[in-house]
C-alpha atoms as a PDB file:
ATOM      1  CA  UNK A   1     -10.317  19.457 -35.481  1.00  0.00           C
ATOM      2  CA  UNK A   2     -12.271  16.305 -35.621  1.00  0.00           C
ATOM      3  CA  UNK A   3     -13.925  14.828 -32.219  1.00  0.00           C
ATOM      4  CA  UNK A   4     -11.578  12.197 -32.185  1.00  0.00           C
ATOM      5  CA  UNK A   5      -9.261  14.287 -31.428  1.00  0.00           C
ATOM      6  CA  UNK A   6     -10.935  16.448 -29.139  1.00  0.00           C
ATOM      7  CA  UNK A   7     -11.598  13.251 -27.195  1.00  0.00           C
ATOM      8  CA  UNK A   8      -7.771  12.620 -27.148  1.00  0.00           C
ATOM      9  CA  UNK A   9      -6.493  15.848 -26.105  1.00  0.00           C
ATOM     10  CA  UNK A  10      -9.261  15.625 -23.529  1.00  0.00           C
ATOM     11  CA  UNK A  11      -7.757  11.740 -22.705  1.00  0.00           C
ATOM     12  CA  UNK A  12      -4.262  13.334 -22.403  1.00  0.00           C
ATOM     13  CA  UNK A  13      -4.901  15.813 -20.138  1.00  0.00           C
ATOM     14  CA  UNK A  14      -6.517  13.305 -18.039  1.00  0.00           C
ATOM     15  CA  UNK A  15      -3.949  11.159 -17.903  1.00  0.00           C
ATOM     16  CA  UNK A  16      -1.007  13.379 -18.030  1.00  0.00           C
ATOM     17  CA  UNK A  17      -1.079  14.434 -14.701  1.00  0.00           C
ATOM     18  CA  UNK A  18      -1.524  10.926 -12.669  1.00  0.00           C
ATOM     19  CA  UNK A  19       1.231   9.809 -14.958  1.00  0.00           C
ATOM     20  CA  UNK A  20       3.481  12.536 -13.441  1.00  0.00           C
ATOM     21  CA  UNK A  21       1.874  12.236 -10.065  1.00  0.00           C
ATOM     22  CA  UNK A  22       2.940   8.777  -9.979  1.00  0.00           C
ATOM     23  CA  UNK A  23       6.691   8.844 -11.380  1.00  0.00           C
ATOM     24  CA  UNK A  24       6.822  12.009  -8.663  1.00  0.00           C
ATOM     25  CA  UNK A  25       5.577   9.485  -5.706  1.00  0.00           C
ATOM     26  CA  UNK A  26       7.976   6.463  -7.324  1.00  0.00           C
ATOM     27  CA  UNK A  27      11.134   8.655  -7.705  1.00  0.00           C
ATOM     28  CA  UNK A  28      10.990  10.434  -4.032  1.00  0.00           C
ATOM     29  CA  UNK A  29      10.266   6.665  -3.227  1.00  0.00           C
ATOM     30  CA  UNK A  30      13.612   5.029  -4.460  1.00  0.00           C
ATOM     31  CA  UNK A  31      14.959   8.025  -3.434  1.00  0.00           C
ATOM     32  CA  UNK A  32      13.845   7.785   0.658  1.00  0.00           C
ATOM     33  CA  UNK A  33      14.155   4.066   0.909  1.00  0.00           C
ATOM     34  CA  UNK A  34      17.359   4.287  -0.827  1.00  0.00           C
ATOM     35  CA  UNK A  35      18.914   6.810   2.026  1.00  0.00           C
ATOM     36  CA  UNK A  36      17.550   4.239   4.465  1.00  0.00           C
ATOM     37  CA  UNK A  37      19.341   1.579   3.534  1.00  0.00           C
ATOM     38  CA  UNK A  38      15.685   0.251   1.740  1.00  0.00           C
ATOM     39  CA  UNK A  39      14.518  -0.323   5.279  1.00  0.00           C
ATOM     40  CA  UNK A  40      10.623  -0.637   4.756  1.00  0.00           C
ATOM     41  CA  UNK A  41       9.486  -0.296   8.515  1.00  0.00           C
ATOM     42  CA  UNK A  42       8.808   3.669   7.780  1.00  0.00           C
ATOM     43  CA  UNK A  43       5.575   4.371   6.130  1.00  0.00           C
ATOM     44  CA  UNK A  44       6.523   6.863   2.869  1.00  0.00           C
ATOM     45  CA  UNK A  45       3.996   8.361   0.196  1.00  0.00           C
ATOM     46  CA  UNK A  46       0.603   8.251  -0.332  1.00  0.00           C
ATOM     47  CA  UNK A  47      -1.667   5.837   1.030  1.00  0.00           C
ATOM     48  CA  UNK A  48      -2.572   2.724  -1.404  1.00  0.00           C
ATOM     49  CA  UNK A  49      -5.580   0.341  -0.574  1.00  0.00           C
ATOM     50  CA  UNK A  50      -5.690  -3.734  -1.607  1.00  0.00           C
ATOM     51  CA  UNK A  51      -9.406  -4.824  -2.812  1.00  0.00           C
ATOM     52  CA  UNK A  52     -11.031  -6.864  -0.154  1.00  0.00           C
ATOM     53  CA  UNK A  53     -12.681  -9.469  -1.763  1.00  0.00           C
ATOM     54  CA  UNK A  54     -14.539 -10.575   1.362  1.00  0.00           C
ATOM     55  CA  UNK A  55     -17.936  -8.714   0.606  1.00  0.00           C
ATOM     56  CA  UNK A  56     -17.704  -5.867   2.567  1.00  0.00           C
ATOM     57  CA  UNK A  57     -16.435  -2.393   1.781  1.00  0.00           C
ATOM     58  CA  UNK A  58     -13.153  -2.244   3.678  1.00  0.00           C
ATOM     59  CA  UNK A  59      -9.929  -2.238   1.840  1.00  0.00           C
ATOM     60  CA  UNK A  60      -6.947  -3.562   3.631  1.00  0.00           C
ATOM     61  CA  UNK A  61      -4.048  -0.846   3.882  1.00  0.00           C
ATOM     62  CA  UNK A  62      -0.470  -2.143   1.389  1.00  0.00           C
ATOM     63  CA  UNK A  63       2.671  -2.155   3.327  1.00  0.00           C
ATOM     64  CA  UNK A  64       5.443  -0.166   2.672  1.00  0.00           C
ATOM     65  CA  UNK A  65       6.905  -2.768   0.850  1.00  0.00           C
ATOM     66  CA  UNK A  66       4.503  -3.987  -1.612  1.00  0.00           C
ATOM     67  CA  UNK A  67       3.436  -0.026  -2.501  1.00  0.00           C
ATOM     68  CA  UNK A  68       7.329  -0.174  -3.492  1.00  0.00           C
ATOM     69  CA  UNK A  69       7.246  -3.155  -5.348  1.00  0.00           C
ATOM     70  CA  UNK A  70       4.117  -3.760  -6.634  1.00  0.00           C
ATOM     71  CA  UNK A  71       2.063  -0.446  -6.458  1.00  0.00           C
ATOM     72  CA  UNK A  72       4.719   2.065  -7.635  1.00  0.00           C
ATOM     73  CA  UNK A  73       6.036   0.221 -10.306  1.00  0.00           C
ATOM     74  CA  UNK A  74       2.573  -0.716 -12.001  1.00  0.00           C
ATOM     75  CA  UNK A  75       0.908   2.378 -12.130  1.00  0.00           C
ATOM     76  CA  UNK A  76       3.901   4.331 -13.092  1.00  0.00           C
ATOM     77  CA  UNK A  77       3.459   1.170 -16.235  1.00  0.00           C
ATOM     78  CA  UNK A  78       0.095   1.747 -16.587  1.00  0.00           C
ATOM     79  CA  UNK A  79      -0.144   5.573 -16.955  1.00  0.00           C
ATOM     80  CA  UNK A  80       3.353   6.036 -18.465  1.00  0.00           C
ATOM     81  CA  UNK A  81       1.608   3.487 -21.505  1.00  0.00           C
ATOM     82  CA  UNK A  82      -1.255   4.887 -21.596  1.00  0.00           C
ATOM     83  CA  UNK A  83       0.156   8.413 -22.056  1.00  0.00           C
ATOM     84  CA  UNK A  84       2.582   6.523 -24.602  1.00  0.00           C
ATOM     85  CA  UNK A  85      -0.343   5.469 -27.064  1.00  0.00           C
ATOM     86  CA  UNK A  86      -2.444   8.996 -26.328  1.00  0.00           C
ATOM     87  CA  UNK A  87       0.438  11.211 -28.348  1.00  0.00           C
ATOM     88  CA  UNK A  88       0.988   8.340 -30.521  1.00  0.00           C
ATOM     89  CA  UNK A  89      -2.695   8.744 -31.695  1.00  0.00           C
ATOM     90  CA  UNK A  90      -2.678  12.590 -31.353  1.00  0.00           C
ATOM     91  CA  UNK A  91       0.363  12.513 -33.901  1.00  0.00           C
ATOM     92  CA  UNK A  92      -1.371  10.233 -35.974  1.00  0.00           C
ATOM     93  CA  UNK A  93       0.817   7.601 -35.825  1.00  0.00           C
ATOM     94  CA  UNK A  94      -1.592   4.538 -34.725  1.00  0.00           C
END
């Protein structure tokens, strides 16, 4: 086995588990806010920070609704690509 591929299966297993970690925190998501009637007063899930930009190192705590909206859905994206492109290469497709 060559090192590129030693670096992939070492990239997959990497990835492979936030990918499910964050479709697992996404689905119980949609499913919770969905038997509330998608009221977002109710913290759910696992914390998520925004960057503060303002020089110092505190990061302002994301509301229930933009961890729905915004949080959720892009890192479920990002990993779920990412993973995408990692068996595409191991199969030697790309």
């Amino acid at each position: 086995m060559s090192d590129d591929r030693i670096q992939l299966w070492i990239a997959l297993c990497i990835v492979g588990p936030f990918c499910a970690y964050y479709w697992y925190w996404f689905i119980r998501s949609i499913i919770f806010y969905s038997r509330n009637g998608f009221n977002f007063t109710e913290e759910f899930g696992p914390e998520a920070y925004w960057a503060d930009r303002g020089g110092d190192d505190d990061c302002v705590l994301m509301k229930p609704k933009e961890k729905f909206f915004i949080a959720g859905p892009t890192f479920v994206l990002v990993t779920s690509v990412m993973l995408i492109f990692l068996v595409l290469a191991l199969m030697g497709i790309i």
